[in-house]
Every structure is written in structure tokens, then in C-alpha cells.
C-alpha atoms as a PDB file:
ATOM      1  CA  UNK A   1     -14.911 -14.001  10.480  1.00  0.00           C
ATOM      2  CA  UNK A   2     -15.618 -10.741  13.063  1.00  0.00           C
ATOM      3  CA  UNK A   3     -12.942  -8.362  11.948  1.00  0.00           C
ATOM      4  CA  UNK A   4     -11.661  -6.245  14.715  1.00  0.00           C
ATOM      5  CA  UNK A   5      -8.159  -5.215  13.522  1.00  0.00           C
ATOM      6  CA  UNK A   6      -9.075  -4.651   9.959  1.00  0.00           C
ATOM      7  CA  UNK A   7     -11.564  -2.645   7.519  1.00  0.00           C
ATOM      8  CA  UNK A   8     -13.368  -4.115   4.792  1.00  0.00           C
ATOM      9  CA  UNK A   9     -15.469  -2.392   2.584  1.00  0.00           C
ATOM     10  CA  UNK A  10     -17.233  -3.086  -1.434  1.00  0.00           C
ATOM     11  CA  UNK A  11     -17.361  -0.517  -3.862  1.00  0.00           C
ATOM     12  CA  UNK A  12     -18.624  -0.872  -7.570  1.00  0.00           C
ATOM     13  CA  UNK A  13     -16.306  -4.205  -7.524  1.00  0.00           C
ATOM     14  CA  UNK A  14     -13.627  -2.916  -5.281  1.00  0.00           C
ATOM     15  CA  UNK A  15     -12.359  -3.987  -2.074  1.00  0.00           C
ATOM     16  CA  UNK A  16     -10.953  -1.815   0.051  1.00  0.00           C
ATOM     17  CA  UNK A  17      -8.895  -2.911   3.272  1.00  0.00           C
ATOM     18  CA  UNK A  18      -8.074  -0.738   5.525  1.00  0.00           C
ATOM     19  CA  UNK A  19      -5.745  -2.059   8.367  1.00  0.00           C
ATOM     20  CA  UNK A  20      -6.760  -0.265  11.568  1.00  0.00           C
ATOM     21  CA  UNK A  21      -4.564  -1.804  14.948  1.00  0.00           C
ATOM     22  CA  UNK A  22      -3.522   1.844  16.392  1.00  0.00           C
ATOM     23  CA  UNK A  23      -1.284   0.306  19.020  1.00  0.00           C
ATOM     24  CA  UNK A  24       1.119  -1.247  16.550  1.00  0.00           C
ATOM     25  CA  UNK A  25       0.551   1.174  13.909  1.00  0.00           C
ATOM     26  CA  UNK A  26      -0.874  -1.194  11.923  1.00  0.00           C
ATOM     27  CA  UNK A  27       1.570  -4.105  12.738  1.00  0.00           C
ATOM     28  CA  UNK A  28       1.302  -7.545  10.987  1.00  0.00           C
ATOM     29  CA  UNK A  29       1.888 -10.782  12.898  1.00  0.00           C
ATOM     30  CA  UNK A  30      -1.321 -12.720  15.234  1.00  0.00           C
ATOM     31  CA  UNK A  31      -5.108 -11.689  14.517  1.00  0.00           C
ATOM     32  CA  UNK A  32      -4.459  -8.897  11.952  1.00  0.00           C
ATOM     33  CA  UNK A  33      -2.776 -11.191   9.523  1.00  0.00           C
ATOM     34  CA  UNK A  34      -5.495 -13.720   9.759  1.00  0.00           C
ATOM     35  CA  UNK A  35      -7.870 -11.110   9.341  1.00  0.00           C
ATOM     36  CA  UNK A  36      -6.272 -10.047   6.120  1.00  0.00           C
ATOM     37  CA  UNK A  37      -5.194 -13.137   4.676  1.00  0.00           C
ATOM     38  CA  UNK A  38      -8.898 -14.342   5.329  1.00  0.00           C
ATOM     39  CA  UNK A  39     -10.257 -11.276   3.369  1.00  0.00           C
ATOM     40  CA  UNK A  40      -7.894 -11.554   0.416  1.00  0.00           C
ATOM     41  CA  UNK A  41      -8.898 -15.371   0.441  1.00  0.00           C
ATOM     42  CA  UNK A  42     -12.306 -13.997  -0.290  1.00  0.00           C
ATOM     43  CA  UNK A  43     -11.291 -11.355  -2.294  1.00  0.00           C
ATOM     44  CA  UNK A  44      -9.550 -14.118  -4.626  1.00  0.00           C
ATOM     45  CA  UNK A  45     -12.610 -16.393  -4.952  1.00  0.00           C
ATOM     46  CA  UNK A  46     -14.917 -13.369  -5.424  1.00  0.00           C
ATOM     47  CA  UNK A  47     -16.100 -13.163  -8.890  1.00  0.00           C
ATOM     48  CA  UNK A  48     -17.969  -9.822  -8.475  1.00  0.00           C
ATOM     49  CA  UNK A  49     -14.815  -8.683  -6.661  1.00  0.00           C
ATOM     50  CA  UNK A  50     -12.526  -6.885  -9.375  1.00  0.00           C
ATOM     51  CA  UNK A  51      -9.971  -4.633  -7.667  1.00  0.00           C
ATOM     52  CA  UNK A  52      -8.084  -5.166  -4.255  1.00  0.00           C
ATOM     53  CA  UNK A  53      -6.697  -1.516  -2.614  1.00  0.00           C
ATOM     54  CA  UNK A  54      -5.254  -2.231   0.322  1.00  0.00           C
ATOM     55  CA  UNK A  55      -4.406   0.712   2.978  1.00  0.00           C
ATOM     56  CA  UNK A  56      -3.841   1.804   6.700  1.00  0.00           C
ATOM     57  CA  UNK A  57      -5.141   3.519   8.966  1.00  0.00           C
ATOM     58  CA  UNK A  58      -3.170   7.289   9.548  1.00  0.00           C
ATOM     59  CA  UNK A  59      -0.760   7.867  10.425  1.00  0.00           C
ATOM     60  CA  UNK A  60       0.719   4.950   9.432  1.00  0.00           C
ATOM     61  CA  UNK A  61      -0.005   2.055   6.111  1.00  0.00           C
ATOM     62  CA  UNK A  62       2.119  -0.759   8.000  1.00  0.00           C
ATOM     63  CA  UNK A  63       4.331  -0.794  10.845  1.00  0.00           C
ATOM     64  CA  UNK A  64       6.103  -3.812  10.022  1.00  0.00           C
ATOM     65  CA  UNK A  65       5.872  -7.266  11.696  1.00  0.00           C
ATOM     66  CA  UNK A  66       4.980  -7.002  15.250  1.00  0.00           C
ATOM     67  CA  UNK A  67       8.951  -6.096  16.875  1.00  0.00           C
ATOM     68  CA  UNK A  68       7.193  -7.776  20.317  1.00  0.00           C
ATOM     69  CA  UNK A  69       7.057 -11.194  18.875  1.00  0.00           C
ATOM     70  CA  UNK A  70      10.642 -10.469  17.851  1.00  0.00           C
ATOM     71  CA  UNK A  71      11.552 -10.120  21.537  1.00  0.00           C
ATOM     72  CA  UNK A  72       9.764 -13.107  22.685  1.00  0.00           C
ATOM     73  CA  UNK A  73      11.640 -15.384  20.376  1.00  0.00           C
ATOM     74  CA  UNK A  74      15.032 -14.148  21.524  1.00  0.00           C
ATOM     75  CA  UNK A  75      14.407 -14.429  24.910  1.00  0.00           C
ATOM     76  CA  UNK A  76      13.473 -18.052  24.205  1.00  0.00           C
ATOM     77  CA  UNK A  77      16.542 -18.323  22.001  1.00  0.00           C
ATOM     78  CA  UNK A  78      18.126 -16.582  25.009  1.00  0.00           C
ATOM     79  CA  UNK A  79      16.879 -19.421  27.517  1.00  0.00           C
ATOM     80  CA  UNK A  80      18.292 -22.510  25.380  1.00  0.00           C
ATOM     81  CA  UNK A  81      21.706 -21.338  26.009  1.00  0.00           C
ATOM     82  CA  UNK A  82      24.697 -20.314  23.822  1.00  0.00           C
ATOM     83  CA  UNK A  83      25.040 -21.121  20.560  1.00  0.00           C
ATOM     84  CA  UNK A  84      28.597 -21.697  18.500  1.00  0.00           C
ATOM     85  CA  UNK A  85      29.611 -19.202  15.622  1.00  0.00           C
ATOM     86  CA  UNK A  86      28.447 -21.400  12.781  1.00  0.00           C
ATOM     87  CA  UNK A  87      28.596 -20.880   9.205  1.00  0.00           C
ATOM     88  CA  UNK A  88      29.303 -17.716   7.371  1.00  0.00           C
ATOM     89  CA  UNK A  89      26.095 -16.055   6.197  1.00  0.00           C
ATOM     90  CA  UNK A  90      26.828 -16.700   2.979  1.00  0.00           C
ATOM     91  CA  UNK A  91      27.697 -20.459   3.654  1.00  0.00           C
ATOM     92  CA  UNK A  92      24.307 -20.308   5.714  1.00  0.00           C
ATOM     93  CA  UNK A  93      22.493 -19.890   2.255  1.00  0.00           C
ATOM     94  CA  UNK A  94      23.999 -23.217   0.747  1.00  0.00           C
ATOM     95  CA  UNK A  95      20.798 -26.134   0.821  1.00  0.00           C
ATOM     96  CA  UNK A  96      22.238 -27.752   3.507  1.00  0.00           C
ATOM     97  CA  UNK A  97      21.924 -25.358   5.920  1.00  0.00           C
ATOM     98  CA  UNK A  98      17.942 -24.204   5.132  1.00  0.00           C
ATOM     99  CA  UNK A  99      15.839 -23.193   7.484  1.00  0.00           C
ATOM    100  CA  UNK A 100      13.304 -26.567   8.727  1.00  0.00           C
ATOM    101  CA  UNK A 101      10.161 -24.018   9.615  1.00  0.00           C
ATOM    102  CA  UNK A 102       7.875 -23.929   6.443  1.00  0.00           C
ATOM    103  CA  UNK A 103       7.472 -20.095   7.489  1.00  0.00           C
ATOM    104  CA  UNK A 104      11.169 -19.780   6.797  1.00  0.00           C
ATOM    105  CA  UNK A 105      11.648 -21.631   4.149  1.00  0.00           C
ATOM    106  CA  UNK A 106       8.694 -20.324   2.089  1.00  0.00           C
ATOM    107  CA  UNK A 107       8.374 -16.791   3.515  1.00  0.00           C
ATOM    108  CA  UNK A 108       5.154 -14.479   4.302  1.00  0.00           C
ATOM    109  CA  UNK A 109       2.156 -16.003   3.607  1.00  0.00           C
ATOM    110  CA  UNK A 110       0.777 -11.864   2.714  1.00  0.00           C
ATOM    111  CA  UNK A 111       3.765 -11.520   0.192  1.00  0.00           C
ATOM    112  CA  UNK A 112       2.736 -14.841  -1.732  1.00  0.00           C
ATOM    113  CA  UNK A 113      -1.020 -14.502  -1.338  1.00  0.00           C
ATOM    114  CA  UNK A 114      -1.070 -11.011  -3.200  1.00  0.00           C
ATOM    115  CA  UNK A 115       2.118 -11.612  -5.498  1.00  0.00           C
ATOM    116  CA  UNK A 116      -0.490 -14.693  -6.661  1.00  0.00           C
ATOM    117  CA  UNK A 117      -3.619 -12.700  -6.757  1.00  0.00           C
ATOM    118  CA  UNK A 118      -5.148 -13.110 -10.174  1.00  0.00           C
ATOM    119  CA  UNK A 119      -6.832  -9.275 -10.434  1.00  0.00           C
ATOM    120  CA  UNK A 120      -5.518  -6.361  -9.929  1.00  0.00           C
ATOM    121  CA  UNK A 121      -4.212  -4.650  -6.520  1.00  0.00           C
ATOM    122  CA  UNK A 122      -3.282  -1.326  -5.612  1.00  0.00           C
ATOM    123  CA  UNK A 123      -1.821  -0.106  -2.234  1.00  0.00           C
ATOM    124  CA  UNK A 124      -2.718   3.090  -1.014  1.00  0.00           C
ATOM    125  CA  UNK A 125       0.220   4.045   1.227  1.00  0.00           C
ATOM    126  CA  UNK A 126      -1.273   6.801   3.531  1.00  0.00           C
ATOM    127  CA  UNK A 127       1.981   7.045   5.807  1.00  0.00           C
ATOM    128  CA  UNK A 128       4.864   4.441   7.131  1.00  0.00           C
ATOM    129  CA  UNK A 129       5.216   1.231   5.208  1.00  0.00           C
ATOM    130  CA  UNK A 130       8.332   0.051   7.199  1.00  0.00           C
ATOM    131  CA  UNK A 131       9.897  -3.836   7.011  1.00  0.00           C
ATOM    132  CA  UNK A 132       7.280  -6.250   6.405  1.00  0.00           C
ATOM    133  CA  UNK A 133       4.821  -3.214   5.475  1.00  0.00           C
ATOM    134  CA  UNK A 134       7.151  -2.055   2.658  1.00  0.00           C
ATOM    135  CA  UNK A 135       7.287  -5.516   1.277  1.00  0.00           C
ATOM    136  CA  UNK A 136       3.541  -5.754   1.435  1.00  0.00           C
ATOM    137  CA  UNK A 137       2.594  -2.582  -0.526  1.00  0.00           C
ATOM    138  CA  UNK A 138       5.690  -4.270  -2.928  1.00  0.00           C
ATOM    139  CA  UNK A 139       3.895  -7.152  -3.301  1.00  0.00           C
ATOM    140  CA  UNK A 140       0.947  -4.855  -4.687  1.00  0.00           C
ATOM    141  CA  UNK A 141       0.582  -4.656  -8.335  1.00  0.00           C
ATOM    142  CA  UNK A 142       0.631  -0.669  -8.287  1.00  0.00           C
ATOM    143  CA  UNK A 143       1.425   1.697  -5.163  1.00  0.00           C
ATOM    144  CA  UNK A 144      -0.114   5.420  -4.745  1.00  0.00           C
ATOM    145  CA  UNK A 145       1.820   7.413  -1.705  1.00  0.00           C
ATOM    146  CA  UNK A 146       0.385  10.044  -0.327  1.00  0.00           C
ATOM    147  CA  UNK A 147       2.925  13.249   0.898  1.00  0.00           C
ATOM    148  CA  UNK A 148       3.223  11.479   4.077  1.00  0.00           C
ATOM    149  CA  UNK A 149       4.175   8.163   2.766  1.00  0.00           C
ATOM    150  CA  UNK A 150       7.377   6.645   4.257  1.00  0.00           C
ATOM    151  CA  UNK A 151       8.758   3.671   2.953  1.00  0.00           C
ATOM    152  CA  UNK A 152      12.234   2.068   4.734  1.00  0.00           C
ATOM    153  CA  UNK A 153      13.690  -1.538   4.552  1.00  0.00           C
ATOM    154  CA  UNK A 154      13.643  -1.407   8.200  1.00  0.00           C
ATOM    155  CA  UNK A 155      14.958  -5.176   8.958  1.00  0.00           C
ATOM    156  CA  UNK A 156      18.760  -4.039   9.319  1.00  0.00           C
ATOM    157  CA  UNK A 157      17.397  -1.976  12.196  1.00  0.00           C
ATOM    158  CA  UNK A 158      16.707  -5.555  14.428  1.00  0.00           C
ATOM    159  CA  UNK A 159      19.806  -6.932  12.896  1.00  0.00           C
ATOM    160  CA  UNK A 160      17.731  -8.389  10.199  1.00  0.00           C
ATOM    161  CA  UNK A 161      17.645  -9.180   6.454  1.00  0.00           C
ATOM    162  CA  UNK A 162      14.379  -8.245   4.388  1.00  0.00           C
ATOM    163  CA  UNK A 163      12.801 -12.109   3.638  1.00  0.00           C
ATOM    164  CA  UNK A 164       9.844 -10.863   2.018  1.00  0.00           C
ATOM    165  CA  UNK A 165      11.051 -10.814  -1.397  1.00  0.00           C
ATOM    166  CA  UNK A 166      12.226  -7.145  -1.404  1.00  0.00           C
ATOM    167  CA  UNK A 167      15.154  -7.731  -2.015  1.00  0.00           C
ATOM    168  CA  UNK A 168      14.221  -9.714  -5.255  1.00  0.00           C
ATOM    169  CA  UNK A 169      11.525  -6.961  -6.117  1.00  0.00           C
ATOM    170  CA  UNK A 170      13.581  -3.875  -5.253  1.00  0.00           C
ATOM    171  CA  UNK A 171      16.100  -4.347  -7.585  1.00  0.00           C
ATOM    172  CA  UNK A 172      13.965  -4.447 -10.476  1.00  0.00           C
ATOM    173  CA  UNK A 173      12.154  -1.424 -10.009  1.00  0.00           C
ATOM    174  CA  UNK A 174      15.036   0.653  -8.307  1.00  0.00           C
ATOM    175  CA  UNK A 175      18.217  -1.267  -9.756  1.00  0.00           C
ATOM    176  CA  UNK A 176      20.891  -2.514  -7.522  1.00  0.00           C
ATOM    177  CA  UNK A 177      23.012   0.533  -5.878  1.00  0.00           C
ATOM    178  CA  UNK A 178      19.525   1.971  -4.379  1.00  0.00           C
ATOM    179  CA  UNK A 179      18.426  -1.184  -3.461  1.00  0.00           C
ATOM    180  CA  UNK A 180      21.715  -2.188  -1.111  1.00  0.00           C
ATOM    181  CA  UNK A 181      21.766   1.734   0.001  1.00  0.00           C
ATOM    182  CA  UNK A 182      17.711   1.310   1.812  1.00  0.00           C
ATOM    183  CA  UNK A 183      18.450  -2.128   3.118  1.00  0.00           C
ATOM    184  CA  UNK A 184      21.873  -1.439   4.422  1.00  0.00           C
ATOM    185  CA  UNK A 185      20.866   1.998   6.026  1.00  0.00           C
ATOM    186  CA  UNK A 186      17.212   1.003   6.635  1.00  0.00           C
ATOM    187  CA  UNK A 187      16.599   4.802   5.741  1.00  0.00           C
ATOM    188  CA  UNK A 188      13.267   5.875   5.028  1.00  0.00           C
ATOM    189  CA  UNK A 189      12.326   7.748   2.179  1.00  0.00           C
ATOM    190  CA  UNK A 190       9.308   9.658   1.857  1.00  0.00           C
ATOM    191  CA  UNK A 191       6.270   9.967  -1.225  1.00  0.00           C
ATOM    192  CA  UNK A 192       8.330  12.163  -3.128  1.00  0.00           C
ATOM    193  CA  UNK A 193      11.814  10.602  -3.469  1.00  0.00           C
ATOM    194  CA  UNK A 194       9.847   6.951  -3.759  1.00  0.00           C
ATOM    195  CA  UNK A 195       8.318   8.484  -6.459  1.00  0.00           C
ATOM    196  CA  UNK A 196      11.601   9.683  -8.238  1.00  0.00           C
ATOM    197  CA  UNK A 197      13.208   6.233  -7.153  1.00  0.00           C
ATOM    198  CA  UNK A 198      10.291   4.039  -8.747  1.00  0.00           C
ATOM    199  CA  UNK A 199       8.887   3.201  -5.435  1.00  0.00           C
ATOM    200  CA  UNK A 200       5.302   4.447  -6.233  1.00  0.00           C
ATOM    201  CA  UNK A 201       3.703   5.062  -9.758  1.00  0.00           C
ATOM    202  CA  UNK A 202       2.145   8.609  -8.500  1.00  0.00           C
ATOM    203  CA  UNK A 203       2.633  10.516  -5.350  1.00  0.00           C
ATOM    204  CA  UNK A 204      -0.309  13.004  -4.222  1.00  0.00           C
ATOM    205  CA  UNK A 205      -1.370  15.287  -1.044  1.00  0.00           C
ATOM    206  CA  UNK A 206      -2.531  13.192   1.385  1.00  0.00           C
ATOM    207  CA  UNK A 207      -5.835  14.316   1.984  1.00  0.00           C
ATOM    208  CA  UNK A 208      -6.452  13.384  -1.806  1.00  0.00           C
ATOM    209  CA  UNK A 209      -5.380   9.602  -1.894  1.00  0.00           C
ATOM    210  CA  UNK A 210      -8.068   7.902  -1.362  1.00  0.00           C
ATOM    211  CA  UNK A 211      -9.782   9.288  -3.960  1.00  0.00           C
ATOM    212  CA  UNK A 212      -7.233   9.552  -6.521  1.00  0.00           C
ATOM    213  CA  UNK A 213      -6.883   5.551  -5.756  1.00  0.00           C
ATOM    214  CA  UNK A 214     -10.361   4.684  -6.153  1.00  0.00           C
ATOM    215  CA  UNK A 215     -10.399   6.629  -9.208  1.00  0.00           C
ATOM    216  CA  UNK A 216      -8.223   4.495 -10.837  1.00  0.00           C
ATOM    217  CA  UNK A 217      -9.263   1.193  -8.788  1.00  0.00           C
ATOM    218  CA  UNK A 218     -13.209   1.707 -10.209  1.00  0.00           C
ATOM    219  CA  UNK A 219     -11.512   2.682 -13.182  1.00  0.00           C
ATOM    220  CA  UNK A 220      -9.723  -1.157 -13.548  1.00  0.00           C
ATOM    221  CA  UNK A 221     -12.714  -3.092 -12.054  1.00  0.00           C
ATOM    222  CA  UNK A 222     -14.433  -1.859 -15.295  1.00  0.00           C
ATOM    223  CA  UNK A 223     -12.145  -3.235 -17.788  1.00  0.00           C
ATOM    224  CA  UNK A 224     -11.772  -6.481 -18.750  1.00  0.00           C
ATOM    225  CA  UNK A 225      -9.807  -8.203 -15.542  1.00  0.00           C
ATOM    226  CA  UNK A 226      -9.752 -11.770 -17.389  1.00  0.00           C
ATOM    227  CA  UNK A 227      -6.997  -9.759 -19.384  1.00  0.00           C
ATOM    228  CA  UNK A 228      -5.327  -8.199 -16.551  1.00  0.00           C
ATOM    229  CA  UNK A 229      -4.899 -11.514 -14.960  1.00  0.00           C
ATOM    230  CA  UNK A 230      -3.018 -12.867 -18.211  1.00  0.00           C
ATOM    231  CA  UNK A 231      -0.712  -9.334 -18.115  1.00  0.00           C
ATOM    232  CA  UNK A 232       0.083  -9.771 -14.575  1.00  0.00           C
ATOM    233  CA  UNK A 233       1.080 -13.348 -15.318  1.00  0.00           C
ATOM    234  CA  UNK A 234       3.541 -12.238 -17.831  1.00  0.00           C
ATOM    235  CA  UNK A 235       4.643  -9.831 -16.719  1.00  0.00           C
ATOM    236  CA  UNK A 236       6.041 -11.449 -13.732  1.00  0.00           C
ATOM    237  CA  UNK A 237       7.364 -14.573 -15.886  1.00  0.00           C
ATOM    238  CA  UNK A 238       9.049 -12.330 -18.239  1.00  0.00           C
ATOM    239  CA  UNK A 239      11.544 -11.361 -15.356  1.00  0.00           C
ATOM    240  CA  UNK A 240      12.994 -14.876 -15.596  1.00  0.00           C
ATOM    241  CA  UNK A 241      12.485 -15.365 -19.815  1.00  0.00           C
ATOM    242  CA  UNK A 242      14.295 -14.647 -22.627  1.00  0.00           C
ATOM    243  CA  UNK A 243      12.303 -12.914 -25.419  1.00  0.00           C
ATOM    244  CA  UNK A 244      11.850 -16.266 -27.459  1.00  0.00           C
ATOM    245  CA  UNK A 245       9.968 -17.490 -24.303  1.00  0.00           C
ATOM    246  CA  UNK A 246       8.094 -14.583 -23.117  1.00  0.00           C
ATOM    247  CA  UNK A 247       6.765 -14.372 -26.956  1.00  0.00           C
ATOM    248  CA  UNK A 248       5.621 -18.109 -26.725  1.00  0.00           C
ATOM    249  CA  UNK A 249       3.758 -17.623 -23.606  1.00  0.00           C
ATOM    250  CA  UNK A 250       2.174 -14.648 -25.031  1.00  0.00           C
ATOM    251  CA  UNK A 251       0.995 -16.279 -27.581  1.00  0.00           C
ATOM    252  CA  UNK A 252      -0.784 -18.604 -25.708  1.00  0.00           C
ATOM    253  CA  UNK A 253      -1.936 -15.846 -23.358  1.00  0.00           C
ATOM    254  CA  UNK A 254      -3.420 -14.017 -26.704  1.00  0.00           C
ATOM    255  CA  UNK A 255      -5.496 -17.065 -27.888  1.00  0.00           C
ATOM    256  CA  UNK A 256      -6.676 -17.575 -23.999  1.00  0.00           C
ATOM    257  CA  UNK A 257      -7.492 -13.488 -24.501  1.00  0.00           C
ATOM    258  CA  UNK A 258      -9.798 -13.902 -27.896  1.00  0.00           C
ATOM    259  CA  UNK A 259     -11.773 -16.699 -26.581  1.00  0.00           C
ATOM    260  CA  UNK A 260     -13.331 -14.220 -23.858  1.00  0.00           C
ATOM    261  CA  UNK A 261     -16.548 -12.299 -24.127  1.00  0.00           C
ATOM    262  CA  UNK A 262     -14.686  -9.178 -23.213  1.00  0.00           C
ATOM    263  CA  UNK A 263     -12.622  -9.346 -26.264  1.00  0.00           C
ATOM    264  CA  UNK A 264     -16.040 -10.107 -27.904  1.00  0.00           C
ATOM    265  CA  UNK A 265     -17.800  -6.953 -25.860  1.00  0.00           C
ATOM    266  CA  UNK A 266     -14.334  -4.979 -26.988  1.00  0.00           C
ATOM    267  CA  UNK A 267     -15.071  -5.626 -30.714  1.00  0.00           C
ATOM    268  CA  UNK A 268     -18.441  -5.131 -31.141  1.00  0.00           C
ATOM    269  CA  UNK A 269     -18.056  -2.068 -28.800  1.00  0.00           C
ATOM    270  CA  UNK A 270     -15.326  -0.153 -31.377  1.00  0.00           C
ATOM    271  CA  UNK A 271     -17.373  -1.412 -34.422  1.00  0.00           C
ATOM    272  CA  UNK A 272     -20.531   0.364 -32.639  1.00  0.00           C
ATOM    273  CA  UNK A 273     -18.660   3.347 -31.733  1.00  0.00           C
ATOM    274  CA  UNK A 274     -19.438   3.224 -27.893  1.00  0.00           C
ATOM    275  CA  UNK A 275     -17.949   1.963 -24.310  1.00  0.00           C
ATOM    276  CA  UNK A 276     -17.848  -1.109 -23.917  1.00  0.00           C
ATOM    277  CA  UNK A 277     -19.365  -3.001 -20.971  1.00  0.00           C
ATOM    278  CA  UNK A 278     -16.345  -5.527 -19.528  1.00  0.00           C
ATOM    279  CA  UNK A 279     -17.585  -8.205 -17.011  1.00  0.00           C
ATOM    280  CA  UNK A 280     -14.413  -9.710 -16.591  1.00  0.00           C
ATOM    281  CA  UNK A 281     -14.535 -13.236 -18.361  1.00  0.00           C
END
């Protein structure tokens, strides 16, 4: 695929992908998001491909979903006529009033497609990550802000509700009260307090995140992913397990772990008394 709204680039295992659409500040929706989805398809079925760090270009990381496709669809609403009150929105939650559209129903194909990825992913957010962008660099296993970085659950703005899991993730890594203050406001917040929220694992100057990122990205790529995939795994399954459960799985996970020839590289690498050389499986 001819990428025209995106950046891709390979280094020492890691992909880097830069969104570039200056007009929408980076704005997901049409050829952009097949352009990325395509590349993290590859990304995923790359074996020599280690690390994903995903990024804008400045000012912004991600706009959002594209607000023009937001108008188009009301007008067309607009055009079928009226429509009666309906249910309450919490009665429009109950199973028999779901959505019919499988977009709807199973939400953004970017949110699942790098909550799934099995290796790890870091976004480097260079400026705004608004909306649909926040949820994305949520979606990331780890997030780096720059001093510019913005981040604001921006839906409430268009009348909106955040459908790209935020609003399962948030809570977890900024606990409830934070979590209804950004999406009721829509507020942004910059680096700095979504560092001292839990937004971002470290906030730097802007001119230095890049590197600082691929520091760490090179840095993962060399360890043994196989490993990381397992973590990630439980990670996320522990936020629905008890600790009877979670220790079962882990279990499993560790037997899975020992069978690997990084955990065979690891070993004979502390017995020698030197680095050892992960590949990953």
C-alpha cells in the first residue's frame, strides 16, 4: 500500500509511525486509518518487527476522528426527518436497544487492533491527542508526552460519549473522580499534569522525545518479546480476575515462558556472566 497520510519507518526492530495529514491535524477516519491499520497489520505479522511507537506529526499526535464526517452524518440524520424522544440513555444501554452497525457495536477497529497487539507499543505524544487520539495513545501499552502534549476526552464537546474504551481504561489508571471530571468537561490537560494524573509514564521537553522514546523502544526490541507478549496478556486479564485466577494463568504463562530459547539465552547468559542476546521466541 502507497502511504500518503502516514510515516513508516524500521529501526533495529522498531517501527515507527508517524501520522502526518496537516489539514486535520492528524485526524483519523477514511485513508489515514487504512493506512495505519494496514501498517500495524504488518507490524503484527512481522517477526523481525519487535516494538511499535506510534506518533504525529507537530504540532499535533491526533486530532481526533475526522469532526467533517460527523457533520455529514447529521445532515443525513437531519434529511430523514424528526425523530421521537426515545429511551433514556441509560435505558438505551439495555441489549435490546444495541446499536445494529458492527462499527457500533464493536467499536474502533485502531483501539482493538493495538489493545490486541502481541509486542510491545509505545506512543510518543508530541502535542494534541484529543477524542479518538487520546483513546489511541490509551490503547498503547506505554505513553511518553512531550511538554507540549495535550490530552482531552474531547467527545462531550460534539455532544458525544468517549466509545473507544476510555472510559473503561481511564478509570484504572486515573480512578473514577478524574476520569468523570475530563469526560464531562472535555478539558485538556497538558504533559505535566498527565504525568501527575497517570496519563503518561514520563513527560520530557519536546525537542527530546523522540529520542528518549526510541531509547527505550530499541531498548524493549532487545529483550525477550515472547515474554512481553505473555505480561501484556496478564496483565490485561488480571483486571477482570481474582488472585486465585490470575495465579493459575500465570502459571501456565511461566511454563509457556521456560520452554523459550530466550529463557534458555537468559540462563546461560547469567551463568556466563554477560548480556544476553534475546531474539524473541
Amino acid at each position: 500500500m502507497t502511504l500518503e497520510y502516514i510515516h513508516s519507518e524500521e529501526t533495529k526492530g522498531v517501527l515507527v509511525i508517524t501520522l502526518d495529514d496537516p489539514k486535520t491535524r492528524n485526524a483519523l477516519g477514511g485513508p489515514l486509518s487504512e493506512e495505519l491499520e494496514s501498517e500495524i497489520d504488518r507490524f503484527s505479522e512481522d517477526p523481525d518487527l519487535r516494538v511499535l511507537v506510534l506518533t504525529g506529526a507537530d504540532p499535533a499526535f491526533c486530532s481526533g476522528a475526522n469532526v467533517k464526517g460527523f457533520d455529514r452524518a447529521v445532515r443525513e440524520r437531519e434529511a430523514n426527518g424528526p425523530t421521537d424522544a426515545g429511551p433514556s440513555p441509560w435505558e438505551s444501554l439495555d441489549p435490546a436497544y444495541q446499536a445494529d452497525s458492527v462499527h457500533e457495536a464493536k467499536g474502533p477497529a485502531i483501539v482493538r487492533k493495538l489493545w490486541n497487539l502481541e509486542k510491545p507499543t509505545i506512543a510518543a505524544v508530541n502535542g494534541a491527542a484529543y477524542g479518538l487520539g487520546c483513546g489511541v495513545a490509551l490503547s498503547c501499552d506505554i505513553r511518553i508526552a512531550s511538554e507540549n502534549a495535550r490530552f482531552a476526552e474531547a467527545f462531550i464537546r460534539n455532544g458525544l460519549i468517549p466509545a473507544d474504551g476510555s472510559a473503561w481504561q481511564l478509570p484504572r489508571l486515573i480512578g473514577l473522580s478524574n476520569t468523570l471530571l475530563l469526560q464531562y468537561t472535555g478539558d485538556a490537560v497538558d504533559g505535566n499534569d498527565g504525568y501527575r494524573l497517570g496519563l503518561c509514564s514520563k513527560v520530557v521537553p519536546h525537542e527530546e522525545l523522540m529520542e528518549e522514546t526510541m531509547q527505550l523502544a530499541i531498548r524493549l526490541g532487545e529483550g525477550p518479546t515472547y515474554s512481553m507478549s505473555l505480561i501484556k496478556m496478564l496483565v490485561h486479564k488480571a483486571q477482570q480476575q481474582d488472585l486465585a485466577e490470575h495465579l493459575t494463568q500465570a502459571a501456565r504463562a511461566q511454563n509457556l515462558a521456560r520452554q523459550t530459547d530466550d529463557h534458555k539465552e537468559g540462563v546461560r547468559a547469567f551463568v556466563e556472566k554477560r548480556p544476553a542476546k534475546f531474539k524473541g521466541r
